[in-house]
PDBML (XML) file of the C-alpha atoms, coordinates in Angstrom:
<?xml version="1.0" encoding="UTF-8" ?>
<PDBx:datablock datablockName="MODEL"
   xmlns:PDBx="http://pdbml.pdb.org/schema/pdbx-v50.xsd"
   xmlns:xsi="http://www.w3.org/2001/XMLSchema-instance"
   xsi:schemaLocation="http://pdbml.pdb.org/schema/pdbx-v50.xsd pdbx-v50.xsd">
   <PDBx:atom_siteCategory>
      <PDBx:atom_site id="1">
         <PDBx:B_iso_or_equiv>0.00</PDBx:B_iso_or_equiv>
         <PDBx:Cartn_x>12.727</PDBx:Cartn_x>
         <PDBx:Cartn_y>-5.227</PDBx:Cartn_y>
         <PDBx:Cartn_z>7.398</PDBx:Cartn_z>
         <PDBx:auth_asym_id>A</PDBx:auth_asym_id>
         <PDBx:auth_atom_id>CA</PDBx:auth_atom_id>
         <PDBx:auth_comp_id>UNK</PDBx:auth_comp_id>
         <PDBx:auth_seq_id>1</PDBx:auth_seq_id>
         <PDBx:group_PDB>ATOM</PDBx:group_PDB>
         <PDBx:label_alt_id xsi:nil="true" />
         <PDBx:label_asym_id>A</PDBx:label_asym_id>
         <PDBx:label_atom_id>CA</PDBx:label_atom_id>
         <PDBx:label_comp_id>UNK</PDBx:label_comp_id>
         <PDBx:label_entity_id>1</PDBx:label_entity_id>
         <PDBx:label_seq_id>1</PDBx:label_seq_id>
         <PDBx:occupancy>1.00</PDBx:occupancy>
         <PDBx:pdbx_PDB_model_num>1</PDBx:pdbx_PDB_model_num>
         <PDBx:type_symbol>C</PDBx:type_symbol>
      </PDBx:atom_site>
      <PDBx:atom_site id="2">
         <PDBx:B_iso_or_equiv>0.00</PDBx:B_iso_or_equiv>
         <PDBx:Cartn_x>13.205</PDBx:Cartn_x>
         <PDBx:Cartn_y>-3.037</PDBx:Cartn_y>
         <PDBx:Cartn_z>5.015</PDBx:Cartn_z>
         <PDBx:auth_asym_id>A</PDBx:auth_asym_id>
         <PDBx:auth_atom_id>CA</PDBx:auth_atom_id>
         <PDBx:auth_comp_id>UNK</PDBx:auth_comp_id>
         <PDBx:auth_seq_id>2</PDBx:auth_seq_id>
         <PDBx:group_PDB>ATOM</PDBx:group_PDB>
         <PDBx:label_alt_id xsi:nil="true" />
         <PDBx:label_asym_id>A</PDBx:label_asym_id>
         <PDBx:label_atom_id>CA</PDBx:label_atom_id>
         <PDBx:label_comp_id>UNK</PDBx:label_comp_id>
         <PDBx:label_entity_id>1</PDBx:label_entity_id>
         <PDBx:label_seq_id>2</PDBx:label_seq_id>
         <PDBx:occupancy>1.00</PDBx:occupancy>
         <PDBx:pdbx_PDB_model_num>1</PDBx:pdbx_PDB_model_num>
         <PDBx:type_symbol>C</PDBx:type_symbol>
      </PDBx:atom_site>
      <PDBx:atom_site id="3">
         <PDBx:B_iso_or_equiv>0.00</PDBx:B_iso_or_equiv>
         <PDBx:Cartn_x>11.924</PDBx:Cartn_x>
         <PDBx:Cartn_y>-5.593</PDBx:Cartn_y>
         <PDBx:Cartn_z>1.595</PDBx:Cartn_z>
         <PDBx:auth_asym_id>A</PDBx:auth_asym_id>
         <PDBx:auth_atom_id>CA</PDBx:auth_atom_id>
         <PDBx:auth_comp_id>UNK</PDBx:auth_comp_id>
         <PDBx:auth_seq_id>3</PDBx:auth_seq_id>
         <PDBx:group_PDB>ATOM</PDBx:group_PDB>
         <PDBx:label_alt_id xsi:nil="true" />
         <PDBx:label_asym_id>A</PDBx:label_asym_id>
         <PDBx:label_atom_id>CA</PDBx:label_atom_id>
         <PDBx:label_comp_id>UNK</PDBx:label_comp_id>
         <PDBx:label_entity_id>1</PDBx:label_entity_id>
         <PDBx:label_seq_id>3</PDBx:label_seq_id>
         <PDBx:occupancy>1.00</PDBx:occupancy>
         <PDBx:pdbx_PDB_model_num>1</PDBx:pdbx_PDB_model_num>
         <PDBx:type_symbol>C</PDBx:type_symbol>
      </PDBx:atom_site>
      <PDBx:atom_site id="4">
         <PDBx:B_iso_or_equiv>0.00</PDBx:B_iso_or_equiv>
         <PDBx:Cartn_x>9.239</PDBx:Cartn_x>
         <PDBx:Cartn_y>-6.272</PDBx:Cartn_y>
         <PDBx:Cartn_z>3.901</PDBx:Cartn_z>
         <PDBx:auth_asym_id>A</PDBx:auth_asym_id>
         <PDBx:auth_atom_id>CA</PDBx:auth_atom_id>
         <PDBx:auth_comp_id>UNK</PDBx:auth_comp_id>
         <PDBx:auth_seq_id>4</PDBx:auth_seq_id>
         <PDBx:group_PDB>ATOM</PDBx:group_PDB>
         <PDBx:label_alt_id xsi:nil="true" />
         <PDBx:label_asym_id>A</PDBx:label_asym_id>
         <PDBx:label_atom_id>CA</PDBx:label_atom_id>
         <PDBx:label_comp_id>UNK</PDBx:label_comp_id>
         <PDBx:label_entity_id>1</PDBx:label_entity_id>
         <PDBx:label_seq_id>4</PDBx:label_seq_id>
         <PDBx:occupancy>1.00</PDBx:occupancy>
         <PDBx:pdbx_PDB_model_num>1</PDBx:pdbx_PDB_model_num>
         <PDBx:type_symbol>C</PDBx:type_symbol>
      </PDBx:atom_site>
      <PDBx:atom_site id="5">
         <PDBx:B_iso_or_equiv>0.00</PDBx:B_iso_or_equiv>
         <PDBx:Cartn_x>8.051</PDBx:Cartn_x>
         <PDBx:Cartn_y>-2.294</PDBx:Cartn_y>
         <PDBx:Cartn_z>4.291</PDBx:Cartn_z>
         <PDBx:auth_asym_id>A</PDBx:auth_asym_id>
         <PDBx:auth_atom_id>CA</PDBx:auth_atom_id>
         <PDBx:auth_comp_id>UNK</PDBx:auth_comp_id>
         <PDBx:auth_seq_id>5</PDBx:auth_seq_id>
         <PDBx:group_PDB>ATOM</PDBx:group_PDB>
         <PDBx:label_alt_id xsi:nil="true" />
         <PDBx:label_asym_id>A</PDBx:label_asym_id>
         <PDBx:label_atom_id>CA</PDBx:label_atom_id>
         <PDBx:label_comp_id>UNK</PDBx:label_comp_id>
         <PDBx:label_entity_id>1</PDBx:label_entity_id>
         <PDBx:label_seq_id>5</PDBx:label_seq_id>
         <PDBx:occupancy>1.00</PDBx:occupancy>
         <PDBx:pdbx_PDB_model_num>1</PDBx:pdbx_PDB_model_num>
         <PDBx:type_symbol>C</PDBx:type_symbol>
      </PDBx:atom_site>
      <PDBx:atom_site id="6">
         <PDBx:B_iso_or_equiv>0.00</PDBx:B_iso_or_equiv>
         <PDBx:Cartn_x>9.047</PDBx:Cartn_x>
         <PDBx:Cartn_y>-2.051</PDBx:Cartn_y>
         <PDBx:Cartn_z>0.598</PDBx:Cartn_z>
         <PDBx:auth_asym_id>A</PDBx:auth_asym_id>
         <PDBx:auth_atom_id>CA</PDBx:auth_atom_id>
         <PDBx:auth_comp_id>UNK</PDBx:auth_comp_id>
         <PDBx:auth_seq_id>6</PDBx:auth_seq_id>
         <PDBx:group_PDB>ATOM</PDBx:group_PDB>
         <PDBx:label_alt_id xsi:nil="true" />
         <PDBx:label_asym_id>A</PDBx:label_asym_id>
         <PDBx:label_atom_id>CA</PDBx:label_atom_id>
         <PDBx:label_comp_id>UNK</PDBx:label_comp_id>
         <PDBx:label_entity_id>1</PDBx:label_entity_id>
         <PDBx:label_seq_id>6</PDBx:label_seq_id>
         <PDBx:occupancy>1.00</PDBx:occupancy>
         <PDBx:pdbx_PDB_model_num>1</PDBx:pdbx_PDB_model_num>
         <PDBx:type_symbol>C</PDBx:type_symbol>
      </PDBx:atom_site>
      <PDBx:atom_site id="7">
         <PDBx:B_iso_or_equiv>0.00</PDBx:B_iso_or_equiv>
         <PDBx:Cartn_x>6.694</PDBx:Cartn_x>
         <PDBx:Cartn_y>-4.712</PDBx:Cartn_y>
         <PDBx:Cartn_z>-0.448</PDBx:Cartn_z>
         <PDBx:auth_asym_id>A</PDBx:auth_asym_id>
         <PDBx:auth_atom_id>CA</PDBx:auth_atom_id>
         <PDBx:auth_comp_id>UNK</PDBx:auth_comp_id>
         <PDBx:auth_seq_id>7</PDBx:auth_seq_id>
         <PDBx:group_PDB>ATOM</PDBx:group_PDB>
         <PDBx:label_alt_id xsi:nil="true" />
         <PDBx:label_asym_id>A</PDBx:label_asym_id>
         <PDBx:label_atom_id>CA</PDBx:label_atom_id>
         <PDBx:label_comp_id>UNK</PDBx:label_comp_id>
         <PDBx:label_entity_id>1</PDBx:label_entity_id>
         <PDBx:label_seq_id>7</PDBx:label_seq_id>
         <PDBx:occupancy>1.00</PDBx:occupancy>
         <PDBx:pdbx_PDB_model_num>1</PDBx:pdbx_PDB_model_num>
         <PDBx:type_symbol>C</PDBx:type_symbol>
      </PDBx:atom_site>
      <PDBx:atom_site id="8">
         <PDBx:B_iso_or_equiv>0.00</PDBx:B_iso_or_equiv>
         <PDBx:Cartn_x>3.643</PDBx:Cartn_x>
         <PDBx:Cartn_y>-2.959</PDBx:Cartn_y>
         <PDBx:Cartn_z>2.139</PDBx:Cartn_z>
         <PDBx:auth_asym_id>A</PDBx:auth_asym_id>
         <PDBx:auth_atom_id>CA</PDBx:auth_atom_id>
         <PDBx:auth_comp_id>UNK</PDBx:auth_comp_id>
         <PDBx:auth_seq_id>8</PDBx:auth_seq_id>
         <PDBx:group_PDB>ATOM</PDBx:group_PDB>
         <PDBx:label_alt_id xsi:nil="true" />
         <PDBx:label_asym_id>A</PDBx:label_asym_id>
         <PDBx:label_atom_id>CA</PDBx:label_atom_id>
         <PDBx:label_comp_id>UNK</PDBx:label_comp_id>
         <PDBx:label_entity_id>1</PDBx:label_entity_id>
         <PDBx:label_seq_id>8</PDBx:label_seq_id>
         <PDBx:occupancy>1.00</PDBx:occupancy>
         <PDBx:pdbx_PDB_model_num>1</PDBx:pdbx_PDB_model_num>
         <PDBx:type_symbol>C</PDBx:type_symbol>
      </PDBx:atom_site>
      <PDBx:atom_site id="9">
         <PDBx:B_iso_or_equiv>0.00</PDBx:B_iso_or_equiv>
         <PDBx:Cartn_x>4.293</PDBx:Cartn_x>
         <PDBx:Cartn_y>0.605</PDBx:Cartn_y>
         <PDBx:Cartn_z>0.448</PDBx:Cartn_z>
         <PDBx:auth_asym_id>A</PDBx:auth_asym_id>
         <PDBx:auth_atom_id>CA</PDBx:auth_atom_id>
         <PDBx:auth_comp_id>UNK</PDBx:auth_comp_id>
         <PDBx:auth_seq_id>9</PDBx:auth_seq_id>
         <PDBx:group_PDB>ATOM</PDBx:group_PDB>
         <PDBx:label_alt_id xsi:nil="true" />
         <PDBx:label_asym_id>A</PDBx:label_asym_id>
         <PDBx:label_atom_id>CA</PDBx:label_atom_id>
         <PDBx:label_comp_id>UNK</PDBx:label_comp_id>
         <PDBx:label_entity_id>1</PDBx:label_entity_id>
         <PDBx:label_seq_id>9</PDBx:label_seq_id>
         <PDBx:occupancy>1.00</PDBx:occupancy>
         <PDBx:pdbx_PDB_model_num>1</PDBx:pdbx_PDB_model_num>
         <PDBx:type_symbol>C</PDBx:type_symbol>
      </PDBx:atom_site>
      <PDBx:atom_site id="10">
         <PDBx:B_iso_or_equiv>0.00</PDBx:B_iso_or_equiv>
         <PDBx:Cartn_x>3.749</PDBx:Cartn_x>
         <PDBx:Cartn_y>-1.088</PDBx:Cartn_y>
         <PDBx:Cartn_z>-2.648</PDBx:Cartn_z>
         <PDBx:auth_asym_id>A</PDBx:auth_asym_id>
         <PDBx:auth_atom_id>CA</PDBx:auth_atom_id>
         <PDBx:auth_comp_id>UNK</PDBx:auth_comp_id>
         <PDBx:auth_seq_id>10</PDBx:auth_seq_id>
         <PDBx:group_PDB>ATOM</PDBx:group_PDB>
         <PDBx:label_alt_id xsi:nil="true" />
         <PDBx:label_asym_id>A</PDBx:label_asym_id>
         <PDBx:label_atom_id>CA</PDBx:label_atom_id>
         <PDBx:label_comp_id>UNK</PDBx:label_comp_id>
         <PDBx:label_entity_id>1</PDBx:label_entity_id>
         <PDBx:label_seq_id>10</PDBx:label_seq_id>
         <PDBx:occupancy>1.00</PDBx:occupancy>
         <PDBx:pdbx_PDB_model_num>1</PDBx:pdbx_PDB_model_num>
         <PDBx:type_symbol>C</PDBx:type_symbol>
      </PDBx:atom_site>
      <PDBx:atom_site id="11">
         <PDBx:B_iso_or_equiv>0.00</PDBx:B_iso_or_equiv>
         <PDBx:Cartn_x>0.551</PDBx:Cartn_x>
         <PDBx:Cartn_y>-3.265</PDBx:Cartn_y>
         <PDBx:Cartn_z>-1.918</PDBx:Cartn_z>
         <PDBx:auth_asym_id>A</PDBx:auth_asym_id>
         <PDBx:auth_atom_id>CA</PDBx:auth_atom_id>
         <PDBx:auth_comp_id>UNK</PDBx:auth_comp_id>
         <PDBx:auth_seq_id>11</PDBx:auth_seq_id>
         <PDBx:group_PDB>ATOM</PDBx:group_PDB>
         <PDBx:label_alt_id xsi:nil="true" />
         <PDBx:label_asym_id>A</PDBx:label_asym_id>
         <PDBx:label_atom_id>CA</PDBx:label_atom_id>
         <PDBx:label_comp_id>UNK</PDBx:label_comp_id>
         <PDBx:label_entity_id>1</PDBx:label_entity_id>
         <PDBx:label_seq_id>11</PDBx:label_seq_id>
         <PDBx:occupancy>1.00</PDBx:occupancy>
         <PDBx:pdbx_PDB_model_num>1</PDBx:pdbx_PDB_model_num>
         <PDBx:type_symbol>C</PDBx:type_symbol>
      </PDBx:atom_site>
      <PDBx:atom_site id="12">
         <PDBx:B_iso_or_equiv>0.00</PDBx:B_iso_or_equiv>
         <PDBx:Cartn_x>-0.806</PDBx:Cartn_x>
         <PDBx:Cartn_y>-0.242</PDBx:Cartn_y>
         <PDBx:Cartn_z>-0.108</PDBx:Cartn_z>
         <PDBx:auth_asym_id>A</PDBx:auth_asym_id>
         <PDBx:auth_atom_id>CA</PDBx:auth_atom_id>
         <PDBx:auth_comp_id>UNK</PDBx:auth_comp_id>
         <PDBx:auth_seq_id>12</PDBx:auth_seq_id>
         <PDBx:group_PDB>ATOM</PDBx:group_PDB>
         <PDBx:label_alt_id xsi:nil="true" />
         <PDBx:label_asym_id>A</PDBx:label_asym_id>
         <PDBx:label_atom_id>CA</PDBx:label_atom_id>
         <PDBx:label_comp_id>UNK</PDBx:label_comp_id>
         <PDBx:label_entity_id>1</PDBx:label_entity_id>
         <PDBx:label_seq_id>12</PDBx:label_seq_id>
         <PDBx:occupancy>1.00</PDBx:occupancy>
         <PDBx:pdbx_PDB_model_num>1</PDBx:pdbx_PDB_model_num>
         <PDBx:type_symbol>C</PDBx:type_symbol>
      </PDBx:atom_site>
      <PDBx:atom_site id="13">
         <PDBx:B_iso_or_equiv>0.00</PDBx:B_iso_or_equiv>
         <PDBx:Cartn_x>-0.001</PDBx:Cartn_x>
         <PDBx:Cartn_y>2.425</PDBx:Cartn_y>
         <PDBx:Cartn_z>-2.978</PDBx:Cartn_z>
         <PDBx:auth_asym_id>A</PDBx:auth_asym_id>
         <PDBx:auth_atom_id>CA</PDBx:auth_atom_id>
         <PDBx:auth_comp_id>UNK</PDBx:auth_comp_id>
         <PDBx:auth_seq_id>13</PDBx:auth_seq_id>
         <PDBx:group_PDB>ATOM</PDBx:group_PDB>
         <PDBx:label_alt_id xsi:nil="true" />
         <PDBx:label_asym_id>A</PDBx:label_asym_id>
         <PDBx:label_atom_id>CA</PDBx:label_atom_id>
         <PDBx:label_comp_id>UNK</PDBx:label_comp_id>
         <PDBx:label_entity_id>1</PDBx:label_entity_id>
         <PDBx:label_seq_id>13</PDBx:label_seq_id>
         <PDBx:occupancy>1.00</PDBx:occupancy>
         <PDBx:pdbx_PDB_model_num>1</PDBx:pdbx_PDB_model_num>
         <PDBx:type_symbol>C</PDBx:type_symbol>
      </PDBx:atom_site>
      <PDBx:atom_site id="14">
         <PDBx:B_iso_or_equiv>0.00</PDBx:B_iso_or_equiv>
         <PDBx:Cartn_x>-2.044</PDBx:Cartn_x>
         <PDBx:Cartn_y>-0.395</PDBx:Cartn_y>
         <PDBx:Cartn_z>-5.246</PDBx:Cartn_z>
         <PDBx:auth_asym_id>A</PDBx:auth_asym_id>
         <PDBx:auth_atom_id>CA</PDBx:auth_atom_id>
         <PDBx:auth_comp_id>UNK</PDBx:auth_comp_id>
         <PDBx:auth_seq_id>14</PDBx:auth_seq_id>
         <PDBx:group_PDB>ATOM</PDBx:group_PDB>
         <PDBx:label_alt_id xsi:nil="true" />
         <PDBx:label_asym_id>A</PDBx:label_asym_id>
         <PDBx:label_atom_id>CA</PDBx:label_atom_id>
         <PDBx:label_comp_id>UNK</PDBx:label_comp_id>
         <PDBx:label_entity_id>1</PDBx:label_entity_id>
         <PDBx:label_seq_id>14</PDBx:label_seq_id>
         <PDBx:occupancy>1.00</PDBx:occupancy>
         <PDBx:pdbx_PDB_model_num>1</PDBx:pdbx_PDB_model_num>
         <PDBx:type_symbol>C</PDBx:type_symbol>
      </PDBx:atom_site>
      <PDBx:atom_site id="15">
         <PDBx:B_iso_or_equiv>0.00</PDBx:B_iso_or_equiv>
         <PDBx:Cartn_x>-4.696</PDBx:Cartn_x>
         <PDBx:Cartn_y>-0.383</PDBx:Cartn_y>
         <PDBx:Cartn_z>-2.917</PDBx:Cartn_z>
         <PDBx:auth_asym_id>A</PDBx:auth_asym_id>
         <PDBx:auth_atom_id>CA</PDBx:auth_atom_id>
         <PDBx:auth_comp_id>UNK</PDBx:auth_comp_id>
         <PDBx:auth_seq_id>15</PDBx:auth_seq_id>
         <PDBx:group_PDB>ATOM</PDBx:group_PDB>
         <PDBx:label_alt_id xsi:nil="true" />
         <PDBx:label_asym_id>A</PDBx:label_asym_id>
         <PDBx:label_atom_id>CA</PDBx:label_atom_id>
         <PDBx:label_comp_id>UNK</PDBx:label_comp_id>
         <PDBx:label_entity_id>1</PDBx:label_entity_id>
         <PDBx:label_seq_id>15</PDBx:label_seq_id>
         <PDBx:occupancy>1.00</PDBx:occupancy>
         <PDBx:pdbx_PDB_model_num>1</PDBx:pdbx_PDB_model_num>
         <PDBx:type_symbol>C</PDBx:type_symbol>
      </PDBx:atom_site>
      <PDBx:atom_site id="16">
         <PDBx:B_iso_or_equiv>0.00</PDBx:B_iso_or_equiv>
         <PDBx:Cartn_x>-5.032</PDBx:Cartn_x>
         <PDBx:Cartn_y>3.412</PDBx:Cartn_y>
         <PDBx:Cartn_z>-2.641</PDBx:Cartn_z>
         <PDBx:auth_asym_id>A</PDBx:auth_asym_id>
         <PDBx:auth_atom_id>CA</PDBx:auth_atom_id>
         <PDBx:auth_comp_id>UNK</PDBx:auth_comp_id>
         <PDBx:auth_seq_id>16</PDBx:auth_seq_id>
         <PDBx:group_PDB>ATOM</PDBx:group_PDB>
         <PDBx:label_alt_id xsi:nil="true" />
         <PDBx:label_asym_id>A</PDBx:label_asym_id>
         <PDBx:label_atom_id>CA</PDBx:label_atom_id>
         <PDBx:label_comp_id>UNK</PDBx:label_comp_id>
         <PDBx:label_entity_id>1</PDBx:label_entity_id>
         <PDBx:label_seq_id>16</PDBx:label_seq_id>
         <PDBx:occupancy>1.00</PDBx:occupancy>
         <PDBx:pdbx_PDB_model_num>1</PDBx:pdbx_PDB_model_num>
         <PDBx:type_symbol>C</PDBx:type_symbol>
      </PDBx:atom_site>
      <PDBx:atom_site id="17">
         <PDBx:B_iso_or_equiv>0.00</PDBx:B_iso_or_equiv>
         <PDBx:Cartn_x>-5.115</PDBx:Cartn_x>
         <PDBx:Cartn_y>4.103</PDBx:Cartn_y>
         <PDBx:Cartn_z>-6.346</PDBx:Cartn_z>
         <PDBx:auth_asym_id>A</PDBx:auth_asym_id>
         <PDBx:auth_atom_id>CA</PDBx:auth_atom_id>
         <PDBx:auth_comp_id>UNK</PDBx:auth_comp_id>
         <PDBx:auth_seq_id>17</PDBx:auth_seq_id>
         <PDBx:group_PDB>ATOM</PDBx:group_PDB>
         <PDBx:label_alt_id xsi:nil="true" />
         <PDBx:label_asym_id>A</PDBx:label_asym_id>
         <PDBx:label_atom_id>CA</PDBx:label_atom_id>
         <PDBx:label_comp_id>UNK</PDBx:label_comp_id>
         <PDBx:label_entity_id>1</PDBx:label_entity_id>
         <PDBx:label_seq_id>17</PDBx:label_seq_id>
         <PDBx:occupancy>1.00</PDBx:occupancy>
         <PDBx:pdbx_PDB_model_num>1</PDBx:pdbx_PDB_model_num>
         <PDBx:type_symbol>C</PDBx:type_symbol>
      </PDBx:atom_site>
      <PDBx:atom_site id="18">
         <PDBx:B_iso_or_equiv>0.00</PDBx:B_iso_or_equiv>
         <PDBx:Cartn_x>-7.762</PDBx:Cartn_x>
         <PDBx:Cartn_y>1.067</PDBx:Cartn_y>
         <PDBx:Cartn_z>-6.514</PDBx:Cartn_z>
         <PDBx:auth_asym_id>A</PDBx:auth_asym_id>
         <PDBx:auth_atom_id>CA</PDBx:auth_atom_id>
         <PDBx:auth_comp_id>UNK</PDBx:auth_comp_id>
         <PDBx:auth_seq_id>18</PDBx:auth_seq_id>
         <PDBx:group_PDB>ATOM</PDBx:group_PDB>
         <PDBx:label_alt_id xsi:nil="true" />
         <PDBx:label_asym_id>A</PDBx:label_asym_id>
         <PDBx:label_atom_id>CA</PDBx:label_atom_id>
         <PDBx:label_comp_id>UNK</PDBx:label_comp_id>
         <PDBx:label_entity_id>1</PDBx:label_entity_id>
         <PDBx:label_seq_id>18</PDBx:label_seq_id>
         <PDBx:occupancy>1.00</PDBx:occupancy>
         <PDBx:pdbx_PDB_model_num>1</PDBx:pdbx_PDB_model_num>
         <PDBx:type_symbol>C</PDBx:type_symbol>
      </PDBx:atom_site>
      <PDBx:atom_site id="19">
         <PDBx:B_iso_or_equiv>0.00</PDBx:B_iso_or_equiv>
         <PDBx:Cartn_x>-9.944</PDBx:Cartn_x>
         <PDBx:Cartn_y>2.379</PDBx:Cartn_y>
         <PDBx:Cartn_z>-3.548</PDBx:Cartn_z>
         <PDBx:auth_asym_id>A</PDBx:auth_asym_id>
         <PDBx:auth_atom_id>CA</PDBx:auth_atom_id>
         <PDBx:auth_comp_id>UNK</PDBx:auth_comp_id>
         <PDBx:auth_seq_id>19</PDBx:auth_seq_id>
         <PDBx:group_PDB>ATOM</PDBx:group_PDB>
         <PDBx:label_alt_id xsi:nil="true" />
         <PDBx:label_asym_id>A</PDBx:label_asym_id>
         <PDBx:label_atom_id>CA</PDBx:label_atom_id>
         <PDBx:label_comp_id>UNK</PDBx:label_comp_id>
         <PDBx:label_entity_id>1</PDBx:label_entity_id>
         <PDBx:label_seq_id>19</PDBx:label_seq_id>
         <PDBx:occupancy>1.00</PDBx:occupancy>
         <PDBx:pdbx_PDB_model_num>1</PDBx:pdbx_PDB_model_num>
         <PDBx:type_symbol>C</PDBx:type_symbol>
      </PDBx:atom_site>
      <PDBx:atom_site id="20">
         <PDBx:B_iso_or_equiv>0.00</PDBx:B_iso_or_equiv>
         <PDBx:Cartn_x>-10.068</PDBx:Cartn_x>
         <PDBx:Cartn_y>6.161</PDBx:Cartn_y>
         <PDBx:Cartn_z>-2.480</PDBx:Cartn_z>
         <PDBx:auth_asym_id>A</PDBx:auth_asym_id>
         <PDBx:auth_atom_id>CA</PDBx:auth_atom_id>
         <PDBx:auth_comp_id>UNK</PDBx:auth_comp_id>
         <PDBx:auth_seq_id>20</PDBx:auth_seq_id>
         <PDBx:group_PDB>ATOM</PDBx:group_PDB>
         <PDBx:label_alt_id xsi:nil="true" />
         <PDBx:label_asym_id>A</PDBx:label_asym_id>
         <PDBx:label_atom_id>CA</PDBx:label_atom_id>
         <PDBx:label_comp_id>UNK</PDBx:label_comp_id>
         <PDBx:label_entity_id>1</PDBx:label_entity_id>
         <PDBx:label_seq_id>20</PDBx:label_seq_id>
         <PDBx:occupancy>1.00</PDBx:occupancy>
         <PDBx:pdbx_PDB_model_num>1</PDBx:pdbx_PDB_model_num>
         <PDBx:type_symbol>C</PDBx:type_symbol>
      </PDBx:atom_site>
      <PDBx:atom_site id="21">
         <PDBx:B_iso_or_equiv>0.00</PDBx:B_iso_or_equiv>
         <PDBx:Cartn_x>-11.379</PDBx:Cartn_x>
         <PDBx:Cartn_y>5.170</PDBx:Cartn_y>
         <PDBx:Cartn_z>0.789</PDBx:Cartn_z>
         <PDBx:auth_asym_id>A</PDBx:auth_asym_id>
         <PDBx:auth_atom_id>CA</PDBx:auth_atom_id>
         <PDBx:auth_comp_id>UNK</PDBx:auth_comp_id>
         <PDBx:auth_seq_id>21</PDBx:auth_seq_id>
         <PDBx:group_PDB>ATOM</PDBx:group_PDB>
         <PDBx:label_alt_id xsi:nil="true" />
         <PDBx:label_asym_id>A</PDBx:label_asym_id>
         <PDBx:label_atom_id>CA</PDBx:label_atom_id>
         <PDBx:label_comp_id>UNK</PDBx:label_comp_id>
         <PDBx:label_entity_id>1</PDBx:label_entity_id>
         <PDBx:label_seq_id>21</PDBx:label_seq_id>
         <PDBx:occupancy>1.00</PDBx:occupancy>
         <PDBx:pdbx_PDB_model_num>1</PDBx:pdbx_PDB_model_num>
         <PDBx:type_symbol>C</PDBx:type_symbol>
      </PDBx:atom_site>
      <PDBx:atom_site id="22">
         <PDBx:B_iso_or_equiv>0.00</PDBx:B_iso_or_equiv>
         <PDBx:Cartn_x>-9.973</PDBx:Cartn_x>
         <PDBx:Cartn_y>6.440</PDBx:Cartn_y>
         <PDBx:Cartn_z>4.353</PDBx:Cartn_z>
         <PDBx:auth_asym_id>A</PDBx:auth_asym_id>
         <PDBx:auth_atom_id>CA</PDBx:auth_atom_id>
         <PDBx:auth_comp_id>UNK</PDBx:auth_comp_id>
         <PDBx:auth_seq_id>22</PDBx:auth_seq_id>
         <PDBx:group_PDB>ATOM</PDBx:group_PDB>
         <PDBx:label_alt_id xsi:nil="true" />
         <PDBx:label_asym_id>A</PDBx:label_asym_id>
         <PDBx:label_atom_id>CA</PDBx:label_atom_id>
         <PDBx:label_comp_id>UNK</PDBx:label_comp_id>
         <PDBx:label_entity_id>1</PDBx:label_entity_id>
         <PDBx:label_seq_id>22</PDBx:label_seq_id>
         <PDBx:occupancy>1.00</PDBx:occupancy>
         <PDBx:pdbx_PDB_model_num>1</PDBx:pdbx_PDB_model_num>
         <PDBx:type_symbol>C</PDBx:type_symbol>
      </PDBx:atom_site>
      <PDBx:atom_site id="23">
         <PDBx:B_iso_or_equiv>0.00</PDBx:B_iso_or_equiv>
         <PDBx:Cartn_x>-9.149</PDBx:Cartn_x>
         <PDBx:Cartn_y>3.101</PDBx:Cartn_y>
         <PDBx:Cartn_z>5.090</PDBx:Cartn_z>
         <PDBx:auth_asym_id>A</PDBx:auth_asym_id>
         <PDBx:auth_atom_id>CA</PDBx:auth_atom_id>
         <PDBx:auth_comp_id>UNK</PDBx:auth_comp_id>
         <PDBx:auth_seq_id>23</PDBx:auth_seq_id>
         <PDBx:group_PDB>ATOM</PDBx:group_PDB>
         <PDBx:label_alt_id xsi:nil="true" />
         <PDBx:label_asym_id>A</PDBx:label_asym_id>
         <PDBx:label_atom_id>CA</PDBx:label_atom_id>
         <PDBx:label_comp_id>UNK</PDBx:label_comp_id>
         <PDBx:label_entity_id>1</PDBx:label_entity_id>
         <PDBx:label_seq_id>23</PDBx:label_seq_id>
         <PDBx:occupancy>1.00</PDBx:occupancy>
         <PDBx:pdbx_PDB_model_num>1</PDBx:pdbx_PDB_model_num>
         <PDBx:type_symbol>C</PDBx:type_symbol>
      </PDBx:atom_site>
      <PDBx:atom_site id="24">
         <PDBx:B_iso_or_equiv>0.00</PDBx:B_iso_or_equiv>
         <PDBx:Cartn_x>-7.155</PDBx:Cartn_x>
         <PDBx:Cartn_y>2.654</PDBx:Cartn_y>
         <PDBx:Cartn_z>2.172</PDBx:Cartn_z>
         <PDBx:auth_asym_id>A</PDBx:auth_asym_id>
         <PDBx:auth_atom_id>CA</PDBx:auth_atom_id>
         <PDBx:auth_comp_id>UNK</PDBx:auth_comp_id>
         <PDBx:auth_seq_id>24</PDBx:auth_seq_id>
         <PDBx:group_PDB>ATOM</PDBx:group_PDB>
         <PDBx:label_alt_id xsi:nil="true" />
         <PDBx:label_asym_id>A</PDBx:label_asym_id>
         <PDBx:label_atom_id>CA</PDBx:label_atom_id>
         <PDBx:label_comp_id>UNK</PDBx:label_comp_id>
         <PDBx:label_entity_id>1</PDBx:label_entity_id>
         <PDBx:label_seq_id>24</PDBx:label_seq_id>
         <PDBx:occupancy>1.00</PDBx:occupancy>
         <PDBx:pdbx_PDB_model_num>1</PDBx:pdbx_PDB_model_num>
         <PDBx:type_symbol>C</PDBx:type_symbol>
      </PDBx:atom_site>
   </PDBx:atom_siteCategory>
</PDBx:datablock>
């Protein structure tokens, strides 16, 4: 559980930095 919410922090960090959107 916790590589998996490791990994989804990371993606979603990534994502966020890529795209300021409210979604992100």
């Amino acid at each position: 559980a916790f590589d998996e919410r490791l990994r989804r922090v990371d993606q979603a960090l990534h994502a966020a930095q890529k795209d300021p959107s409210e979604r992100a």
